[in-house]
N, C-alpha and C. Protein backbone atom coordinates (compact mmCIF):
# COMPACT_ATOMS: atom_id res chain seq x y z
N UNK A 1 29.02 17.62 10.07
CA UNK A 1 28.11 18.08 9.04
C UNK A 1 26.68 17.96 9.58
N UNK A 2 25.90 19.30 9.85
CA UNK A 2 24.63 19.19 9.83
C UNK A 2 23.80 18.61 9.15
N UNK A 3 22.99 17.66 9.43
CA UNK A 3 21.73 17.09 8.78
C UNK A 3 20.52 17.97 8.35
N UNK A 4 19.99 18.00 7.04
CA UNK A 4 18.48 18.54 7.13
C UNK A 4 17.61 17.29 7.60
N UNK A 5 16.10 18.77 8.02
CA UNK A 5 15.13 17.95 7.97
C UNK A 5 14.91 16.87 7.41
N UNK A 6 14.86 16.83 5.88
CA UNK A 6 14.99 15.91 4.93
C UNK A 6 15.47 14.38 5.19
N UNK A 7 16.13 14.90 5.52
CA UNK A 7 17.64 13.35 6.07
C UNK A 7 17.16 12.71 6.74
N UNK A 8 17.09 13.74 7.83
CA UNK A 8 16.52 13.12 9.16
C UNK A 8 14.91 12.52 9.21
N UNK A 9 14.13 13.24 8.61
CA UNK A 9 12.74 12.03 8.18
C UNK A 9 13.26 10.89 7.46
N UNK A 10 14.19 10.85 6.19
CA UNK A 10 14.61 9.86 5.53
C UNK A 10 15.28 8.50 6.24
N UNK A 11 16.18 9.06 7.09
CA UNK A 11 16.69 8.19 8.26
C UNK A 11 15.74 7.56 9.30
N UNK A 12 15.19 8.38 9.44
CA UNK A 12 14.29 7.82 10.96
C UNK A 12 12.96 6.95 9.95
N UNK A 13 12.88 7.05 8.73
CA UNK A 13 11.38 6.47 7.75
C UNK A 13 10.17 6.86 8.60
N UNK A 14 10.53 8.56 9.08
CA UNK A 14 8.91 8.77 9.78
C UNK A 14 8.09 8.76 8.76
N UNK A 15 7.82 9.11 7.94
CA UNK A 15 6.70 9.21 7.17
C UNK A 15 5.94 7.54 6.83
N UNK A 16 6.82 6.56 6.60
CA UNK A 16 6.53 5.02 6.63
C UNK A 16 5.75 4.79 7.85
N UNK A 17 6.35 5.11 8.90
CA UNK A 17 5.93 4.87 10.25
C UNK A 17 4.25 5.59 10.37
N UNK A 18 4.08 7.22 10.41
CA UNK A 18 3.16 7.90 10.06
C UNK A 18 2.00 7.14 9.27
N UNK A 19 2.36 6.91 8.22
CA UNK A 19 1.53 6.43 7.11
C UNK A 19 0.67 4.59 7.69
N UNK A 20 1.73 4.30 8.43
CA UNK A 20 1.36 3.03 8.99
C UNK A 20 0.71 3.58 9.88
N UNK A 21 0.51 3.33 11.06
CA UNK A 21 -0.37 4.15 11.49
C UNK A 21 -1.46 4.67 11.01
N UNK A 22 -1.25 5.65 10.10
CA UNK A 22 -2.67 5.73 9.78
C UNK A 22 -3.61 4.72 8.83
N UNK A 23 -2.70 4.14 8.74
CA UNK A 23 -3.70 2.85 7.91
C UNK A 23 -4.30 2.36 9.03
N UNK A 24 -3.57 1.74 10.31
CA UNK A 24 -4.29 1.18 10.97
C UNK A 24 -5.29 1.66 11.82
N UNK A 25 -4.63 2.85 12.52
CA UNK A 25 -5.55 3.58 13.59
C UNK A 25 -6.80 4.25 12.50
N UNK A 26 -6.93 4.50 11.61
CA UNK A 26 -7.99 5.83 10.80
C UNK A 26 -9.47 4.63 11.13
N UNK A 27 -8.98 3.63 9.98
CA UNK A 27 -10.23 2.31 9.70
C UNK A 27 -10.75 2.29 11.37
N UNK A 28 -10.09 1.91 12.64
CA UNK A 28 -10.39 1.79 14.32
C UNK A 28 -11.27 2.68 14.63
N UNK A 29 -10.72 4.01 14.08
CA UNK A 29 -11.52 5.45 14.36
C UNK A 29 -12.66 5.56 13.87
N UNK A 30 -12.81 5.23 12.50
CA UNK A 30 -14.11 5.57 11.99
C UNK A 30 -14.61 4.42 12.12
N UNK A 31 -14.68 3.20 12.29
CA UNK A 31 -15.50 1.96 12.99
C UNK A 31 -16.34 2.89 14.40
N UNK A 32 -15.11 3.50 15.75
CA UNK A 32 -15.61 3.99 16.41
C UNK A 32 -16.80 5.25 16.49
N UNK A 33 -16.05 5.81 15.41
CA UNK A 33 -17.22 6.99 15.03
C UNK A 33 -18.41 6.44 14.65
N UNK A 34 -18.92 5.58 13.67
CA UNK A 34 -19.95 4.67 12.89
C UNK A 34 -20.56 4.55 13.77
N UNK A 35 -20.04 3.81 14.91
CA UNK A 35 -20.51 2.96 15.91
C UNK A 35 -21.74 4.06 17.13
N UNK A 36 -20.68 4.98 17.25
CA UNK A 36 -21.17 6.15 18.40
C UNK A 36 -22.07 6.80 17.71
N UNK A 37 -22.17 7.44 16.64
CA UNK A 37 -23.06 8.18 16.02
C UNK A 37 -23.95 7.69 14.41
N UNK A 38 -24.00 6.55 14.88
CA UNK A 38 -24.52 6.01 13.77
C UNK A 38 -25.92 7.09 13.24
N UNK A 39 -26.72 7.55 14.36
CA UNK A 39 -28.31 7.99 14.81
C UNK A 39 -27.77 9.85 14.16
N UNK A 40 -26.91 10.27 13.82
CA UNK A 40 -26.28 11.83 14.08
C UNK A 40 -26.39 12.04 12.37
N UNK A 41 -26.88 13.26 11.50
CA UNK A 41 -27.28 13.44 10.56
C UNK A 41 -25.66 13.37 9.78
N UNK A 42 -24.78 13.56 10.34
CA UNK A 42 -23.10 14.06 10.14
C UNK A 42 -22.41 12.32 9.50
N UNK A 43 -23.43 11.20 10.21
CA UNK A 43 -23.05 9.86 9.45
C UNK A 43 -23.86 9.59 8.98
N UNK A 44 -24.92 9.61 8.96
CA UNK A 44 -26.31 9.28 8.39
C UNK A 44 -25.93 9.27 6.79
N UNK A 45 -26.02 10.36 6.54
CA UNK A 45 -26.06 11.41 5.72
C UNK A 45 -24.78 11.44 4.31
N UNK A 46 -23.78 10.67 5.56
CA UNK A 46 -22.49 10.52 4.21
C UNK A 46 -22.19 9.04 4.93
N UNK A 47 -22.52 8.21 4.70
CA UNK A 47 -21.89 6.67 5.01
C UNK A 47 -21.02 6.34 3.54
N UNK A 48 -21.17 6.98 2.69
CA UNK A 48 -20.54 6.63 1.81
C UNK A 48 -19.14 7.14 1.28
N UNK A 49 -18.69 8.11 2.04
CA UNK A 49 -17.66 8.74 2.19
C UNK A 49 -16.58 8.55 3.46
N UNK A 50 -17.85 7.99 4.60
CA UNK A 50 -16.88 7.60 5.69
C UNK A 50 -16.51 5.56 4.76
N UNK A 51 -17.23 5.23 4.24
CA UNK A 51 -16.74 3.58 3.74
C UNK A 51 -15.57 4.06 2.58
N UNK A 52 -15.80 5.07 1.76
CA UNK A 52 -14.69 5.39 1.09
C UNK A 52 -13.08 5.68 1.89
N UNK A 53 -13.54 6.83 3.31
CA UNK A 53 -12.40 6.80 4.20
C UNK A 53 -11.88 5.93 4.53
N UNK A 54 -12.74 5.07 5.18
CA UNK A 54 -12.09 3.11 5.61
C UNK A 54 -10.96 2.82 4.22
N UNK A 55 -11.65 3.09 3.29
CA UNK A 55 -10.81 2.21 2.26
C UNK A 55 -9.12 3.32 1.96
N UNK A 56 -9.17 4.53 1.99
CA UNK A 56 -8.35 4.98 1.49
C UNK A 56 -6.98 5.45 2.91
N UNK A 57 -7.57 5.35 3.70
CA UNK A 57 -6.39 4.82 4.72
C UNK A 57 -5.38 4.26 4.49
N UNK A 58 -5.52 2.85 4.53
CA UNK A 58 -4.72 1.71 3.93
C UNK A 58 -4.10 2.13 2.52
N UNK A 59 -4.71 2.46 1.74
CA UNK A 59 -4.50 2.74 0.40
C UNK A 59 -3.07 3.62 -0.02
N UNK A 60 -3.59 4.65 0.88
CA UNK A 60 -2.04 6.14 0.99
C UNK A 60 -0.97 5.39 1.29
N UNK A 61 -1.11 4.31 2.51
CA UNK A 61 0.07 3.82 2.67
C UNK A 61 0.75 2.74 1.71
N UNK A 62 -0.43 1.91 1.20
CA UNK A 62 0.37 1.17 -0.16
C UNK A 62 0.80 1.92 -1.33
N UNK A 63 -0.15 2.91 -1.62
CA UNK A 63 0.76 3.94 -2.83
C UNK A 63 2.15 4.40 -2.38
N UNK A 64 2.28 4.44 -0.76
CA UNK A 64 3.57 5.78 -1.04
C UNK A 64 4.64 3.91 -1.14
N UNK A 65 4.09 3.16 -0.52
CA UNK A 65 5.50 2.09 -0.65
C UNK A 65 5.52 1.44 -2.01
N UNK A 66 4.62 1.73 -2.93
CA UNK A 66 4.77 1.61 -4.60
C UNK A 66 5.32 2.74 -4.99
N UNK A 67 5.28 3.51 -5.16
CA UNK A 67 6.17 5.29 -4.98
C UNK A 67 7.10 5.09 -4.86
N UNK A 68 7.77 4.57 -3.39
CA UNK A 68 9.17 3.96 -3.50
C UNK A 68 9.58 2.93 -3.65
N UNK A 69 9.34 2.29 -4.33
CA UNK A 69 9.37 0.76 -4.68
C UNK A 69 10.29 0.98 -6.11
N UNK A 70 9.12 2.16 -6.93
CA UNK A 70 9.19 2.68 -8.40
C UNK A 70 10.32 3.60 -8.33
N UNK A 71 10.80 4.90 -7.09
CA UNK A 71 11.56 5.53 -7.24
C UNK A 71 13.03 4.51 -6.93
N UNK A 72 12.73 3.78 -6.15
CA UNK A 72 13.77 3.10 -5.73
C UNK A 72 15.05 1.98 -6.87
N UNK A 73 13.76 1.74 -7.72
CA UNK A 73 13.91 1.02 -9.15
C UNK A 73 14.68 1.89 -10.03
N UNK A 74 14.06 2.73 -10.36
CA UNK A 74 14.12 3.73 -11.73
C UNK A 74 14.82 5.12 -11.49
N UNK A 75 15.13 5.22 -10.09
CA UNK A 75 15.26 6.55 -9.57
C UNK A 75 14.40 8.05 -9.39
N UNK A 76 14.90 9.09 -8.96
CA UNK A 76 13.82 10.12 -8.62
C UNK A 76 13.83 11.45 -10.27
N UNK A 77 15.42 10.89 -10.61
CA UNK A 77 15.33 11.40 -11.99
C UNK A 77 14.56 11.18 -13.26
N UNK A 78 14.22 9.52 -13.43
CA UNK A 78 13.39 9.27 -14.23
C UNK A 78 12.31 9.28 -14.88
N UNK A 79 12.41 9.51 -16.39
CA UNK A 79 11.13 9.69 -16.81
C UNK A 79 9.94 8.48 -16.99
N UNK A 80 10.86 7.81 -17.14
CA UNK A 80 10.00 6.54 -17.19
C UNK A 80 9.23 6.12 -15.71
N UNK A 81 10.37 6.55 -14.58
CA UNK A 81 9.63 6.08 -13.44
C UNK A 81 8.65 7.16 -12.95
N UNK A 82 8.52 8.66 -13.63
CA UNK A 82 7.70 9.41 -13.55
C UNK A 82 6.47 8.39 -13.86
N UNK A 83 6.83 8.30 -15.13
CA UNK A 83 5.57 7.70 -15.77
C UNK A 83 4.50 6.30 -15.00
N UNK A 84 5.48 6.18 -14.49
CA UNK A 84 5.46 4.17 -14.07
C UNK A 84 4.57 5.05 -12.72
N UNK A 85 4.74 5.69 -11.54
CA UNK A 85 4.10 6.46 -10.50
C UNK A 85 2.96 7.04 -11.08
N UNK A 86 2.82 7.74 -12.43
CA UNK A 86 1.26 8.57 -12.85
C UNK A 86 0.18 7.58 -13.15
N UNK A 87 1.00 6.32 -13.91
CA UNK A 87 0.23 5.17 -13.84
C UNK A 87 -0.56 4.57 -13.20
N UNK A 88 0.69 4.45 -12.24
CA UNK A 88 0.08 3.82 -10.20
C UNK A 88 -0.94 4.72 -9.89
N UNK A 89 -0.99 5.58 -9.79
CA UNK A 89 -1.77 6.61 -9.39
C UNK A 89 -3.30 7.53 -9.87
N UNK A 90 -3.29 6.87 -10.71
CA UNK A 90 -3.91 7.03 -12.03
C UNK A 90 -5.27 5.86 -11.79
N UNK A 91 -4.67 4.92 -11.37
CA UNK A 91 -5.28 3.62 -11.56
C UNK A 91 -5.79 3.41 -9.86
N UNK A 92 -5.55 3.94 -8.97
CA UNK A 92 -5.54 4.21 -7.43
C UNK A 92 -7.40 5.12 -7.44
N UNK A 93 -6.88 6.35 -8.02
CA UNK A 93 -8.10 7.46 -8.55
C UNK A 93 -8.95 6.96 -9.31
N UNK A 94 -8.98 6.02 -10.18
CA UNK A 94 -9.70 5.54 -10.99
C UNK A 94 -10.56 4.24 -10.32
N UNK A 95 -9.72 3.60 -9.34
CA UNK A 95 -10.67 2.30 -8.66
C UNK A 95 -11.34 3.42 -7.02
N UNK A 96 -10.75 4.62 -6.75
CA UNK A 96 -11.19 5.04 -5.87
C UNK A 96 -12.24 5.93 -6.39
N UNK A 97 -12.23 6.44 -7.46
CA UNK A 97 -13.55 6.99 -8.20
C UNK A 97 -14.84 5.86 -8.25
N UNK A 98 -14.32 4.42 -8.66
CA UNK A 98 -15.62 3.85 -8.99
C UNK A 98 -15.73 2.89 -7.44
N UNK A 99 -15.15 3.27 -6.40
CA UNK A 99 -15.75 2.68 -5.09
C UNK A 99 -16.67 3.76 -4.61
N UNK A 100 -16.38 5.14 -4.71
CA UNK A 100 -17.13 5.89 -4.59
C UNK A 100 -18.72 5.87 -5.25
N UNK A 101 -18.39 5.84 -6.33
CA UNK A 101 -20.37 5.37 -7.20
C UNK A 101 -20.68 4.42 -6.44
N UNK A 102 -19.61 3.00 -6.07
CA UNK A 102 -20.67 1.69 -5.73
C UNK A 102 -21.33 1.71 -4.40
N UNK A 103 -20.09 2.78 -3.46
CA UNK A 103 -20.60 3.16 -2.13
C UNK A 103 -21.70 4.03 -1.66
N UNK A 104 -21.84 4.79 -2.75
CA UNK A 104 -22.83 5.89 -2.98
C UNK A 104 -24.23 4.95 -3.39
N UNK A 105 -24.37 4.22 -4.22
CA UNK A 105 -25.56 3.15 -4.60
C UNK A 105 -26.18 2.57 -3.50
N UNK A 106 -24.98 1.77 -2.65
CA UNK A 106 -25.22 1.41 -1.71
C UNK A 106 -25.69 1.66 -0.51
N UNK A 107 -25.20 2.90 0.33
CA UNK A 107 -25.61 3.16 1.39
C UNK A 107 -26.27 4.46 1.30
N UNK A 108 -26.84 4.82 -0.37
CA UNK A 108 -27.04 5.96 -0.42
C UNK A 108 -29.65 5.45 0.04
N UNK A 109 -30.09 5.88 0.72
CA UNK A 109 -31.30 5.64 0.64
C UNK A 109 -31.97 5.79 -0.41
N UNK A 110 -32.91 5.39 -0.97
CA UNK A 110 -33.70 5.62 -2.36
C UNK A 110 -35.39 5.80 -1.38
N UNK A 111 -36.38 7.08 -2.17
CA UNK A 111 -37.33 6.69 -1.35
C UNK A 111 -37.94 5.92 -2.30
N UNK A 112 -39.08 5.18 -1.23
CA UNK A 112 -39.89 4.01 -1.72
C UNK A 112 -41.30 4.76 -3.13
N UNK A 113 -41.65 4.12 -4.30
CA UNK A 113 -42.63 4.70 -4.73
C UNK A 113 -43.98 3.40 -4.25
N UNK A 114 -45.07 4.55 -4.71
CA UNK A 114 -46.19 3.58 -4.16
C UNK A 114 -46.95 3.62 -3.42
């Protein structure tokens, strides 16, 4: 019996693997980027979106293993575990909405009056 695609990501947990990874390597990368072009209008300009990137790296990968944590619980049929995931997710967008304002406050420049 042929395997799908499907299976075969499911079996091998590339996407776990993937997702790891990018938690770790993304945050390395954009440290490196920060670092090299701190002086370049391209970071200057949005530091508050690359500190949002740092954070949401890591993040994708703890949602998808709450994702299956919840599908794994409740199943992929459920409504409740629908619900229990819009929640998670909900609340992910909602603390990643207000890191965005605090990051924006923060590294955003104000000019001086006076």
């Amino acid at each position: 019996m042929d395997e799908s695609i499907f299976e075969a990501i499911e079996r091998s947990r590339l996407v776990d693997t993937v997702l790891l990874v990018l938690a770790i390597a993304a945050p390395a990368v954009i440290i490196i980027i920060l670092r090299l072009f701190r002086t370049k209008m391209f970071v200057a300009c949005h530091r508050h979106h690359w500190a949002l990137a740092f954070v949401a790296a890591p993040m994708l990968f703890l949602l998808w293993k709450a994702y299956n944590a919840v599908a794994d619980r409740y199943g992929l049929d459920s409504v409740f575990g629908l619900f229990v995931n819009v929640t998670i997710f909900a609340a992910a967008t909602a603390v990643m909405i207000v890191l965005d304002f605090i990051f924006y406050a923060i590294f955003t420049h104000k000019p001086r009056q006076g």
